[in-house]
PDB file of N, CA and C in Angstrom:
ATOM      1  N   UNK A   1      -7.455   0.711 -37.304  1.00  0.00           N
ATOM      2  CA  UNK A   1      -8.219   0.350 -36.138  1.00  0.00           C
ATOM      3  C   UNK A   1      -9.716   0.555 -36.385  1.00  0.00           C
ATOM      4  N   UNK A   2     -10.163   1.564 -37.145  1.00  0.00           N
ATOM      5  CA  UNK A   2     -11.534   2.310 -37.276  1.00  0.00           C
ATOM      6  C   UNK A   2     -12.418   0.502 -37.989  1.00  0.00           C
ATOM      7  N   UNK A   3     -11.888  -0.337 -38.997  1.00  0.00           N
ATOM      8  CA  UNK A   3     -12.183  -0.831 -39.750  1.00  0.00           C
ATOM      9  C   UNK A   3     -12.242  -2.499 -38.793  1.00  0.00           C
ATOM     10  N   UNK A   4     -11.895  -2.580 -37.295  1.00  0.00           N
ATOM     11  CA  UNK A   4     -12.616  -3.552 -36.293  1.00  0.00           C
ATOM     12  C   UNK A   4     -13.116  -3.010 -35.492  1.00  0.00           C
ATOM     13  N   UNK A   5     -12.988  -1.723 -35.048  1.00  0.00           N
ATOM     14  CA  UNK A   5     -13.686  -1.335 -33.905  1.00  0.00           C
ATOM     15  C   UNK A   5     -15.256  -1.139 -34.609  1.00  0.00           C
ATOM     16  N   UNK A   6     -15.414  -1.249 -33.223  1.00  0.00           N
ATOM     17  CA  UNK A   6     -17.165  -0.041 -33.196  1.00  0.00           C
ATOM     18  C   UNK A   6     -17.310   0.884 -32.174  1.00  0.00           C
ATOM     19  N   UNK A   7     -18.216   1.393 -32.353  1.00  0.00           N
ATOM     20  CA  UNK A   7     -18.036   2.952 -31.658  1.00  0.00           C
ATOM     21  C   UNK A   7     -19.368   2.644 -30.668  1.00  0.00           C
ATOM     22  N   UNK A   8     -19.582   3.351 -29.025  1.00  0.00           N
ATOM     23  CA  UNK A   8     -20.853   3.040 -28.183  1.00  0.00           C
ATOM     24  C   UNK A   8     -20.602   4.424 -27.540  1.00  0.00           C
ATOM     25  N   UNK A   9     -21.850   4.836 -27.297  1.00  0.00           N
ATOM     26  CA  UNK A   9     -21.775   6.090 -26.949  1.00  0.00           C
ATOM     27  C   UNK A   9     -21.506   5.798 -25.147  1.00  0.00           C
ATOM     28  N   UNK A  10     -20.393   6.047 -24.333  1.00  0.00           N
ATOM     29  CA  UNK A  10     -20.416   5.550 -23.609  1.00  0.00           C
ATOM     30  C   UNK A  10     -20.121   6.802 -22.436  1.00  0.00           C
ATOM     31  N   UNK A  11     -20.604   7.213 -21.095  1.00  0.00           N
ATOM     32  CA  UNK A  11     -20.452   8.247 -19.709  1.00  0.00           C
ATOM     33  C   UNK A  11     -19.043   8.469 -20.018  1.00  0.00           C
ATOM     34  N   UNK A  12     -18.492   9.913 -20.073  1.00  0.00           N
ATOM     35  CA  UNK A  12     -17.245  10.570 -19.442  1.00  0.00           C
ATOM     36  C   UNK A  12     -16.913  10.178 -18.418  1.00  0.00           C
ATOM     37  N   UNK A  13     -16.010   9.668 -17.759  1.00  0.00           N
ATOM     38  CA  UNK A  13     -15.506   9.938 -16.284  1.00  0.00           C
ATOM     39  C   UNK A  13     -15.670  11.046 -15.573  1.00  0.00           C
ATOM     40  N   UNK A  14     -14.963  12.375 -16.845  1.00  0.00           N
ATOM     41  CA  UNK A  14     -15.128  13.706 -16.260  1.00  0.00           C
ATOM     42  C   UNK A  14     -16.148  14.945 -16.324  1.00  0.00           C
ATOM     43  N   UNK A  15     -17.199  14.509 -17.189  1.00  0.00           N
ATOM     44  CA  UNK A  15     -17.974  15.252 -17.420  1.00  0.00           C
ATOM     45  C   UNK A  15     -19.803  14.505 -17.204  1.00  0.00           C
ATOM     46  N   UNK A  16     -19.167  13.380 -17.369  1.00  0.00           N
ATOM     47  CA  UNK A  16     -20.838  12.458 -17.344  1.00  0.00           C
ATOM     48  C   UNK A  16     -21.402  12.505 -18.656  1.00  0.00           C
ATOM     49  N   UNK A  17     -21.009  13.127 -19.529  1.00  0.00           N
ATOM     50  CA  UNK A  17     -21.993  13.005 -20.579  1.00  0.00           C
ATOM     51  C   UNK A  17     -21.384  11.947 -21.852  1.00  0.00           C
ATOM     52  N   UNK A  18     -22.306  11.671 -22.539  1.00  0.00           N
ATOM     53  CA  UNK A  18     -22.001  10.780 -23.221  1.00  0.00           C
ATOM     54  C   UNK A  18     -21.255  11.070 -24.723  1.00  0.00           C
ATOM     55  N   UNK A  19     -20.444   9.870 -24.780  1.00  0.00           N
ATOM     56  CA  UNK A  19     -19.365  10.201 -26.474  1.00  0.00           C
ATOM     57  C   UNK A  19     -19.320   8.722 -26.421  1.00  0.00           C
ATOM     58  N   UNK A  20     -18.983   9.199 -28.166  1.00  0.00           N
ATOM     59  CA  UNK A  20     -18.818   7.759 -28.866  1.00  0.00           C
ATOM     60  C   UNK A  20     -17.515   7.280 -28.702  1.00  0.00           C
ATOM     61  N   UNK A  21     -17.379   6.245 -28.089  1.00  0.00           N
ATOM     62  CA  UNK A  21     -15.769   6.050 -27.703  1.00  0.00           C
ATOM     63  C   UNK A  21     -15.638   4.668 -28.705  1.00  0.00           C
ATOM     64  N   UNK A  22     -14.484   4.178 -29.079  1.00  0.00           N
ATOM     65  CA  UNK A  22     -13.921   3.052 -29.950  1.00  0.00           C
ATOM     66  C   UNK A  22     -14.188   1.468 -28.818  1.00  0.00           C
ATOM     67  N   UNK A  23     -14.959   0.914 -29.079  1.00  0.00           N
ATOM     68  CA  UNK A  23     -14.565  -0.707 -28.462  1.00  0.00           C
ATOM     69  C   UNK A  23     -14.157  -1.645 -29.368  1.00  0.00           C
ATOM     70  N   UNK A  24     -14.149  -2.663 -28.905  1.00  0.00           N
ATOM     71  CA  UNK A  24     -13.474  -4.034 -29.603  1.00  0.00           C
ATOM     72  C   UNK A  24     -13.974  -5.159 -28.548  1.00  0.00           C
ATOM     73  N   UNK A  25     -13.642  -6.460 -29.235  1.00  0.00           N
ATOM     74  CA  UNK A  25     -13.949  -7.041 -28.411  1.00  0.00           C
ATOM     75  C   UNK A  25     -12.300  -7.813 -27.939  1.00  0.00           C
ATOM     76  N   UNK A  26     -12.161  -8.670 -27.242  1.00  0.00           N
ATOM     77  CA  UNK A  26     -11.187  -9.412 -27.034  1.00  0.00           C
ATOM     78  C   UNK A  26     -10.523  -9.792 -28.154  1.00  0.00           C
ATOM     79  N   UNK A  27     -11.290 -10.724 -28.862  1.00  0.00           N
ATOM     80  CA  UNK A  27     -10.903 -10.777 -30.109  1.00  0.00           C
ATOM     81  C   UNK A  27     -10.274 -10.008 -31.071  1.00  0.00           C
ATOM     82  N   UNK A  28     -10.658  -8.840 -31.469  1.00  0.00           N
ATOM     83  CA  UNK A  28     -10.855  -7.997 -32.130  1.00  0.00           C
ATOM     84  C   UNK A  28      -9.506  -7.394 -31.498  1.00  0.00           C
ATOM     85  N   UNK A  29      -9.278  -7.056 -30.244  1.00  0.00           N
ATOM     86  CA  UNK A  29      -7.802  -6.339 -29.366  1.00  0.00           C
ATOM     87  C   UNK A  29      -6.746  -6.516 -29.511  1.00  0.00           C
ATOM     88  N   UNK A  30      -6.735  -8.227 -29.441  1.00  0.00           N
ATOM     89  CA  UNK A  30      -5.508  -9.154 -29.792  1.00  0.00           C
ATOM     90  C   UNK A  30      -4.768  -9.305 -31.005  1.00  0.00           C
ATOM     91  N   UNK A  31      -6.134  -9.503 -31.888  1.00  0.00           N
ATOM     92  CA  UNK A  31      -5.780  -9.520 -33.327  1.00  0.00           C
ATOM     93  C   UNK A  31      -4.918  -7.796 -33.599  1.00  0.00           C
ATOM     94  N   UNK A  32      -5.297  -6.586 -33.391  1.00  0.00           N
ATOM     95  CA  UNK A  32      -5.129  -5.275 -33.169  1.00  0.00           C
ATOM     96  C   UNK A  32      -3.557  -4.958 -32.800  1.00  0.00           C
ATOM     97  N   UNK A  33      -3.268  -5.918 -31.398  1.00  0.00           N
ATOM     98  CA  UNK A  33      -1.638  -5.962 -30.839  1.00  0.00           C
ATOM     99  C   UNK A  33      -1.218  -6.779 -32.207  1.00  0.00           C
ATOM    100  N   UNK A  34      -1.535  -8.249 -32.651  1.00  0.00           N
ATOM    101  CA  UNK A  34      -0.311  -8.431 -33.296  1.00  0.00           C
ATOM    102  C   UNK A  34       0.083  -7.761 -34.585  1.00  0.00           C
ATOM    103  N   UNK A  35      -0.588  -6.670 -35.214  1.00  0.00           N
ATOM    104  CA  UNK A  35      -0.205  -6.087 -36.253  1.00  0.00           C
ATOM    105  C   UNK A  35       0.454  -5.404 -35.489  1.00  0.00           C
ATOM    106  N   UNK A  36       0.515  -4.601 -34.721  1.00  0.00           N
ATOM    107  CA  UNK A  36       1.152  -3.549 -33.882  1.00  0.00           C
ATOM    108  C   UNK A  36       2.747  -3.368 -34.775  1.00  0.00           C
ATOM    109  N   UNK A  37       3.751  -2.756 -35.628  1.00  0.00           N
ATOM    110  CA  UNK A  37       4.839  -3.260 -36.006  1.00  0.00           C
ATOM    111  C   UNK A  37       5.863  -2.397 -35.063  1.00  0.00           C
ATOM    112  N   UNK A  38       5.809  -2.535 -33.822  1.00  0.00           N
ATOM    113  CA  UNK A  38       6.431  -1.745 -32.538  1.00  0.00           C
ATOM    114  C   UNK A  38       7.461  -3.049 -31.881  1.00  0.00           C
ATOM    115  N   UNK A  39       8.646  -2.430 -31.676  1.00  0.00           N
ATOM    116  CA  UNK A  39       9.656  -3.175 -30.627  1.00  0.00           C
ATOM    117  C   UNK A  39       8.752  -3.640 -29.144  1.00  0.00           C
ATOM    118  N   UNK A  40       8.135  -2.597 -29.046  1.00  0.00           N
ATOM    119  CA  UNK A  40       7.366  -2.540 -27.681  1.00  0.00           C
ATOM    120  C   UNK A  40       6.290  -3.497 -27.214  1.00  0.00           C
ATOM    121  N   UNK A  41       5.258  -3.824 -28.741  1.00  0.00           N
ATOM    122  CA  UNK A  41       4.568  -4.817 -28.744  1.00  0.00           C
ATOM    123  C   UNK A  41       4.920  -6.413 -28.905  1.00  0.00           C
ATOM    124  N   UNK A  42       5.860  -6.673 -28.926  1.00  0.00           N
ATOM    125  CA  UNK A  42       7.384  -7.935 -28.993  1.00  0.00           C
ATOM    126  C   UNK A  42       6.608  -8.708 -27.996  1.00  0.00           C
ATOM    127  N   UNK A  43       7.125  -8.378 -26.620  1.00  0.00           N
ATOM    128  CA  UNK A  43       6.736  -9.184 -25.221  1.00  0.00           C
ATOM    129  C   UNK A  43       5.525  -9.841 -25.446  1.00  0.00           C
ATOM    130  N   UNK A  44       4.354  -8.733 -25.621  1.00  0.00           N
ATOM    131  CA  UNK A  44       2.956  -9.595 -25.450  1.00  0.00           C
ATOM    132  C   UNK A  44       2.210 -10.150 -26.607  1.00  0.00           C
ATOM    133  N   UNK A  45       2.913 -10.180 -28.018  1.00  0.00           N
ATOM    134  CA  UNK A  45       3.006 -10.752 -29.097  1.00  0.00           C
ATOM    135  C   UNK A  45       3.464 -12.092 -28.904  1.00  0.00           C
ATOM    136  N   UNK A  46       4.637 -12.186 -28.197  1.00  0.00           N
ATOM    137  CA  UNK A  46       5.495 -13.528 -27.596  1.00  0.00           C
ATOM    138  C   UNK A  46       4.115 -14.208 -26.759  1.00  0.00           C
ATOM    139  N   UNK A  47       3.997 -13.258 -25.586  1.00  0.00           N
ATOM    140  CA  UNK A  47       2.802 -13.842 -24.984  1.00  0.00           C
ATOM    141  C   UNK A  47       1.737 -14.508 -25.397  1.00  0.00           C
ATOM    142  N   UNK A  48       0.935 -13.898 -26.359  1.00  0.00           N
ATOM    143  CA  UNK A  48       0.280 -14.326 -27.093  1.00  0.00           C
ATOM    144  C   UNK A  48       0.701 -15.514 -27.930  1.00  0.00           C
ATOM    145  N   UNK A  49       1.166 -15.812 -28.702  1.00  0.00           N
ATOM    146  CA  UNK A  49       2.291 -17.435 -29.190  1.00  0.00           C
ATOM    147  C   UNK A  49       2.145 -18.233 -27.825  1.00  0.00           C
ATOM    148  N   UNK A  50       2.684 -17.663 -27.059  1.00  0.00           N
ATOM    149  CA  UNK A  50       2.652 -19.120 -26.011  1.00  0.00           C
ATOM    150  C   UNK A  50       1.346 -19.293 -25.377  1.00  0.00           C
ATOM    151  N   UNK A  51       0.545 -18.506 -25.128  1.00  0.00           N
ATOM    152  CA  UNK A  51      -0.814 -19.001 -24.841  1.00  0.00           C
ATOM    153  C   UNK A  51      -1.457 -19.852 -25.579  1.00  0.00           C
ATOM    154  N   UNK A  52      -1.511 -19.445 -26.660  1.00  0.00           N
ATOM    155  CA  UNK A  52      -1.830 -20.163 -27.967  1.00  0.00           C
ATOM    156  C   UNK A  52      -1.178 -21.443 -27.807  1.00  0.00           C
ATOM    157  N   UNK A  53      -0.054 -21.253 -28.285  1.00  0.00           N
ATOM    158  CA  UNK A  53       0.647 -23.155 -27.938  1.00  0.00           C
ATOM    159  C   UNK A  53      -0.235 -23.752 -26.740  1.00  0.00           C
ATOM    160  N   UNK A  54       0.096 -23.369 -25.583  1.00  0.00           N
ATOM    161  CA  UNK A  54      -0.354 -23.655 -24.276  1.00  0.00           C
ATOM    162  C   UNK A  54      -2.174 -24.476 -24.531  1.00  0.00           C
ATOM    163  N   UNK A  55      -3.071 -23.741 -25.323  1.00  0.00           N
ATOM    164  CA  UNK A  55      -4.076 -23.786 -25.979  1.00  0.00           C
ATOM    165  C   UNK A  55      -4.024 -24.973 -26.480  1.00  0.00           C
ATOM    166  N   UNK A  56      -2.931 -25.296 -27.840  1.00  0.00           N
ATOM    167  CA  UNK A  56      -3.169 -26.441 -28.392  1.00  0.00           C
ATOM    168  C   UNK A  56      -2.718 -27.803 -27.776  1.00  0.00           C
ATOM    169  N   UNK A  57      -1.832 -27.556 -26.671  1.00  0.00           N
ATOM    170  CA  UNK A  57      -1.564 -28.575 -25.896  1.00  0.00           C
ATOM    171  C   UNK A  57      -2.464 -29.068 -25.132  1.00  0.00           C
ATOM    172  N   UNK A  58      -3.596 -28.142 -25.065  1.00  0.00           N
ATOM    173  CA  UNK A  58      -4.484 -29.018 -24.242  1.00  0.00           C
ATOM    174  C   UNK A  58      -5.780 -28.981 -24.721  1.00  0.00           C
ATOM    175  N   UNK A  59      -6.095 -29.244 -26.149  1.00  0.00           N
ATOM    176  CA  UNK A  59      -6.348 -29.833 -26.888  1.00  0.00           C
ATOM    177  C   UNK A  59      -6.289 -31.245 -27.306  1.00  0.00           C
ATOM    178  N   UNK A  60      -4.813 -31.563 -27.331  1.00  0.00           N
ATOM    179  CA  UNK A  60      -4.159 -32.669 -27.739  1.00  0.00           C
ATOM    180  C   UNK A  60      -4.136 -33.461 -26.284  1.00  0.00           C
ATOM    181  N   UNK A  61      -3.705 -32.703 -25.464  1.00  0.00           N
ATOM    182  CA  UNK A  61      -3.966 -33.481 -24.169  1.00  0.00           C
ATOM    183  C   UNK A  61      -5.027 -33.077 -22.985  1.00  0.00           C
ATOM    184  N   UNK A  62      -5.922 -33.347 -22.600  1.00  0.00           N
ATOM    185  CA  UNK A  62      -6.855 -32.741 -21.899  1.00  0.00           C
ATOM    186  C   UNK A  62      -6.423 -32.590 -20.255  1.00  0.00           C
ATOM    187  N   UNK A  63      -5.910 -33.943 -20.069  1.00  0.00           N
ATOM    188  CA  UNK A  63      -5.128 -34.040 -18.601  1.00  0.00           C
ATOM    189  C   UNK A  63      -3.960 -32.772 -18.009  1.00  0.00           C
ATOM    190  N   UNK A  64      -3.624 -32.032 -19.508  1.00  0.00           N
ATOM    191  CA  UNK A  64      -2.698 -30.469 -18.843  1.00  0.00           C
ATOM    192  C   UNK A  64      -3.550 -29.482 -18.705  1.00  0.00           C
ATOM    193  N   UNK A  65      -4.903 -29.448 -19.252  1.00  0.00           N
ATOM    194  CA  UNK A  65      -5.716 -28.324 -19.154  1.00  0.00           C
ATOM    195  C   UNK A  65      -6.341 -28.612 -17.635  1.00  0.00           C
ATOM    196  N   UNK A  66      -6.554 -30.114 -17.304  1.00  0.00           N
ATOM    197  CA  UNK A  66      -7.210 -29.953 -15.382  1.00  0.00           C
ATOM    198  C   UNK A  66      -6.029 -29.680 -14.772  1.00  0.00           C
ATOM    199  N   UNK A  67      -4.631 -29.981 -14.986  1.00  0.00           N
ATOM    200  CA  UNK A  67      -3.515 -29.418 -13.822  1.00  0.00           C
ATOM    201  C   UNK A  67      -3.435 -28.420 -13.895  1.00  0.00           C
ATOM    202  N   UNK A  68      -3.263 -27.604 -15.231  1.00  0.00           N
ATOM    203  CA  UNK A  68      -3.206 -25.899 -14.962  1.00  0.00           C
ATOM    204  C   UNK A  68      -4.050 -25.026 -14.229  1.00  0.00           C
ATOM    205  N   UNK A  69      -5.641 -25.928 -14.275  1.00  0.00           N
ATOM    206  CA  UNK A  69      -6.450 -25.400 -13.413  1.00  0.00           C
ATOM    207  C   UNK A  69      -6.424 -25.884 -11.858  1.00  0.00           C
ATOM    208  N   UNK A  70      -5.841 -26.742 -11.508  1.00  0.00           N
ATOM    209  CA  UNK A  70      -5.652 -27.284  -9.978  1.00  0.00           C
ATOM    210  C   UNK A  70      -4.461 -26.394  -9.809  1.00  0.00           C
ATOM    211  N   UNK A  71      -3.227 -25.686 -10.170  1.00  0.00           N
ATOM    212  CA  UNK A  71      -2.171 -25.194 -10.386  1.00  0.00           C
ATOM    213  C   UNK A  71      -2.958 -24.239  -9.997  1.00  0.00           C
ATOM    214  N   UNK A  72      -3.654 -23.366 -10.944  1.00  0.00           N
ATOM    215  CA  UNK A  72      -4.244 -21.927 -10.489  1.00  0.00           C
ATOM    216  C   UNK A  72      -5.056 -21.588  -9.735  1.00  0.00           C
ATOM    217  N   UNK A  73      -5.806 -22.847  -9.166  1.00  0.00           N
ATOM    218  CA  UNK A  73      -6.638 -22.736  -7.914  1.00  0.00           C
ATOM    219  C   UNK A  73      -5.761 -22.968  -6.485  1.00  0.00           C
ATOM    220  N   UNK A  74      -4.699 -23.650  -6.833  1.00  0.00           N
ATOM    221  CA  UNK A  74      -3.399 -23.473  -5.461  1.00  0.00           C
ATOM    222  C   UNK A  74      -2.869 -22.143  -5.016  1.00  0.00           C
ATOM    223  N   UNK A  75      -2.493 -21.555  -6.378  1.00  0.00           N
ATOM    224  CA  UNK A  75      -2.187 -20.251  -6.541  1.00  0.00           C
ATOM    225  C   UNK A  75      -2.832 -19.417  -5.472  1.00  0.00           C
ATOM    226  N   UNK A  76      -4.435 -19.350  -5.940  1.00  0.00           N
ATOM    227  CA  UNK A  76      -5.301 -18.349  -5.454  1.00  0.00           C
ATOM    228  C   UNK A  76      -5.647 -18.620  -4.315  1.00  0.00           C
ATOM    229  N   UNK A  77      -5.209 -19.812  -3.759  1.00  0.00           N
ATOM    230  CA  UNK A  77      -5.686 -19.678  -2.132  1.00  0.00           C
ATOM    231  C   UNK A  77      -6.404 -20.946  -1.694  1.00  0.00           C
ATOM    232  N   UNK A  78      -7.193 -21.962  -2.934  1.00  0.00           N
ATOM    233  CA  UNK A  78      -7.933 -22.457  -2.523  1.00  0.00           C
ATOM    234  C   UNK A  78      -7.478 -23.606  -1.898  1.00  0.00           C
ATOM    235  N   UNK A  79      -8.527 -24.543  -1.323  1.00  0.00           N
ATOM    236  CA  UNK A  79      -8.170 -25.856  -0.332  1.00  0.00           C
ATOM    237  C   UNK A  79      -8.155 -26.887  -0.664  1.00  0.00           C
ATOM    238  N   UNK A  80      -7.366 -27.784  -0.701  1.00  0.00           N
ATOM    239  CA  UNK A  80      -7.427 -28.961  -1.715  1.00  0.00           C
ATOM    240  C   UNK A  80      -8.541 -29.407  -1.614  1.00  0.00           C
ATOM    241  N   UNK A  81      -9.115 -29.646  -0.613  1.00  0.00           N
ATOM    242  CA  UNK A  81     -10.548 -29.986  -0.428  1.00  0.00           C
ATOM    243  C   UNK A  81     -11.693 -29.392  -1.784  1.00  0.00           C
ATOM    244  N   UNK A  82     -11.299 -27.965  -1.521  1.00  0.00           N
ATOM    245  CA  UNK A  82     -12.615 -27.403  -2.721  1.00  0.00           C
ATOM    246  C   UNK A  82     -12.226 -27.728  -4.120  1.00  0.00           C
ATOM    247  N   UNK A  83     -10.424 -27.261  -4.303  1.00  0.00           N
ATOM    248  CA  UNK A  83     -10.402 -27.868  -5.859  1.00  0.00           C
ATOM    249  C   UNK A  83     -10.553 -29.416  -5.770  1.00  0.00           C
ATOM    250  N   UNK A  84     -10.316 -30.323  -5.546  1.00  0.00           N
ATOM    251  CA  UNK A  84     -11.233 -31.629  -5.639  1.00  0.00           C
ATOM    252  C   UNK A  84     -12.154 -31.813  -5.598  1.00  0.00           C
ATOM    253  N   UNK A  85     -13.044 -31.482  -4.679  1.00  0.00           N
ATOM    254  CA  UNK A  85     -15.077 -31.059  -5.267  1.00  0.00           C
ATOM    255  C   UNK A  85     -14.971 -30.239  -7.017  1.00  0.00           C
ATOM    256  N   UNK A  86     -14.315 -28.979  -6.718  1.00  0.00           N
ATOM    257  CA  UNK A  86     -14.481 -28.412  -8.227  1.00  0.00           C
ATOM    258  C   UNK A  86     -14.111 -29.028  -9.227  1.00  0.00           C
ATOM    259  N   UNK A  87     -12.821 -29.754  -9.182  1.00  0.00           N
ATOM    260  CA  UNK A  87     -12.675 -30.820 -10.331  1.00  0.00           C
ATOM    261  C   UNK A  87     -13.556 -31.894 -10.679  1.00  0.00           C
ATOM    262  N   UNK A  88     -14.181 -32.526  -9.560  1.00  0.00           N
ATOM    263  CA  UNK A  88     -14.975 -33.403  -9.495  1.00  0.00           C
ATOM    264  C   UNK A  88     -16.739 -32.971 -10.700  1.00  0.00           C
ATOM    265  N   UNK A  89     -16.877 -32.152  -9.677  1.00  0.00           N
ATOM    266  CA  UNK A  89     -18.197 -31.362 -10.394  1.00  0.00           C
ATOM    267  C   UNK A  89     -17.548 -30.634 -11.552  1.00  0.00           C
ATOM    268  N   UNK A  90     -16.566 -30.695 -12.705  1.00  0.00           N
ATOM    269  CA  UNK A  90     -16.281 -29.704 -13.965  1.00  0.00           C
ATOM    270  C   UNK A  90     -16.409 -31.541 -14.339  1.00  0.00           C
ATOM    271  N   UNK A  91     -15.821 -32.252 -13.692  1.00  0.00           N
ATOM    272  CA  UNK A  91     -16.190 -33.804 -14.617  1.00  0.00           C
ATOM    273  C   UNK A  91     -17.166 -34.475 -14.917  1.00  0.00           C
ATOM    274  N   UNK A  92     -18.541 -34.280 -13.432  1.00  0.00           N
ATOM    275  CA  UNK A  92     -19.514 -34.793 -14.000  1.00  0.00           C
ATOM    276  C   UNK A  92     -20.342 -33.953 -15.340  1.00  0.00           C
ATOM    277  N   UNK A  93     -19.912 -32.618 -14.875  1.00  0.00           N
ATOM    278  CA  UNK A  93     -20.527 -31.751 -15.888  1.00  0.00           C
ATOM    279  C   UNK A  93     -20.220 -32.233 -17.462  1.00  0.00           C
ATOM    280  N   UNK A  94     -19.358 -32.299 -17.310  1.00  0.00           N
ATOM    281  CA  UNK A  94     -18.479 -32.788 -18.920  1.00  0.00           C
ATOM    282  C   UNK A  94     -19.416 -33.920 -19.453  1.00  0.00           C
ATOM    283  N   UNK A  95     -19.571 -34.737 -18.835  1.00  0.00           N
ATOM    284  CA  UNK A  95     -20.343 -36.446 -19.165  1.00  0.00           C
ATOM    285  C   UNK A  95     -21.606 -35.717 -19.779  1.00  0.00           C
ATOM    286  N   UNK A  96     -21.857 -36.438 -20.492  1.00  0.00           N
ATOM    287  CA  UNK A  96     -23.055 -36.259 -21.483  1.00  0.00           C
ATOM    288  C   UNK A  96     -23.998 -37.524 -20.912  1.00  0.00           C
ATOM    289  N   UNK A  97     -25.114 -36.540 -20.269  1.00  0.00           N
ATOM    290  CA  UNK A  97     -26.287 -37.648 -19.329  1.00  0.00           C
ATOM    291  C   UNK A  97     -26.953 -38.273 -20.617  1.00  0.00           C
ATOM    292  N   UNK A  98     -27.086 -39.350 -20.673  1.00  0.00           N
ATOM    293  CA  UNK A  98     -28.359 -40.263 -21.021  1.00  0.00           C
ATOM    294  C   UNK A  98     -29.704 -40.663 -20.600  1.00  0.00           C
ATOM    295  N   UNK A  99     -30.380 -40.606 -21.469  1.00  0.00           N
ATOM    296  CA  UNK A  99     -31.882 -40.905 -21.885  1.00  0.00           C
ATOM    297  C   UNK A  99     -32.313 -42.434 -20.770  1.00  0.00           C
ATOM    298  N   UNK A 100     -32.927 -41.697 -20.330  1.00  0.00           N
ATOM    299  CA  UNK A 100     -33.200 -43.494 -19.331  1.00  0.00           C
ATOM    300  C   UNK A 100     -34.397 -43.938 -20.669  1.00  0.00           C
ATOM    301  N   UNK A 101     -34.371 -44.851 -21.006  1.00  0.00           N
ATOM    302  CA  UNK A 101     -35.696 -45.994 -21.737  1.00  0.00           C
ATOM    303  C   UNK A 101     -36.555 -46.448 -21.381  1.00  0.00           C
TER     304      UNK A 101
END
């Protein structure tokens, strides 16, 4: 672990003062679980594989990456109304504006 982490001297909870504690980044975490050689780390190793797939599928298809996000904005509450503005505005964003002449 010593050989991705880095160390930040970061506040105790219990004392306030500062120690060098181990971070990582996301990157760096994930990569960390799948060496893991634990029964225990199995599940979110699996997890990890299917995100990933999930990843390259919408890659290959772009149209599953806006439903998963209309999917997870249903989820959370929102109104069809707003995810259709938000989809709308993630599309114009996407377009690459041109140079008027």
């Amino acid at each position: 672990m010593v050989t991705i982490c880095n160390q930040l001297k970061l506040p105790s909870p219990k004392d306030g003062k500062m120690y060098k504690t181990d971070v990582a980044t996301t990157k760096q975490l994930l990569r960390l679980i799948q060496s893991v050689p634990s029964p225990k780390a199995e599940p979110f190793k699996q997890w990890l594989a299917q995100m990933g797939n999930e990843r390259l599928e919408e890659v290959a298809n772009p149209e599953i990456a806006m439903q998963r996000a209309i999917d997870t904005y249903r989820k959370k509450g929102y109104s069809e109304k707003w995810i259709t503005q938000r989809m709308r505005s993630i599309d114009v964003k996407s377009k690459p504006t041109r140079a008027k002449k």
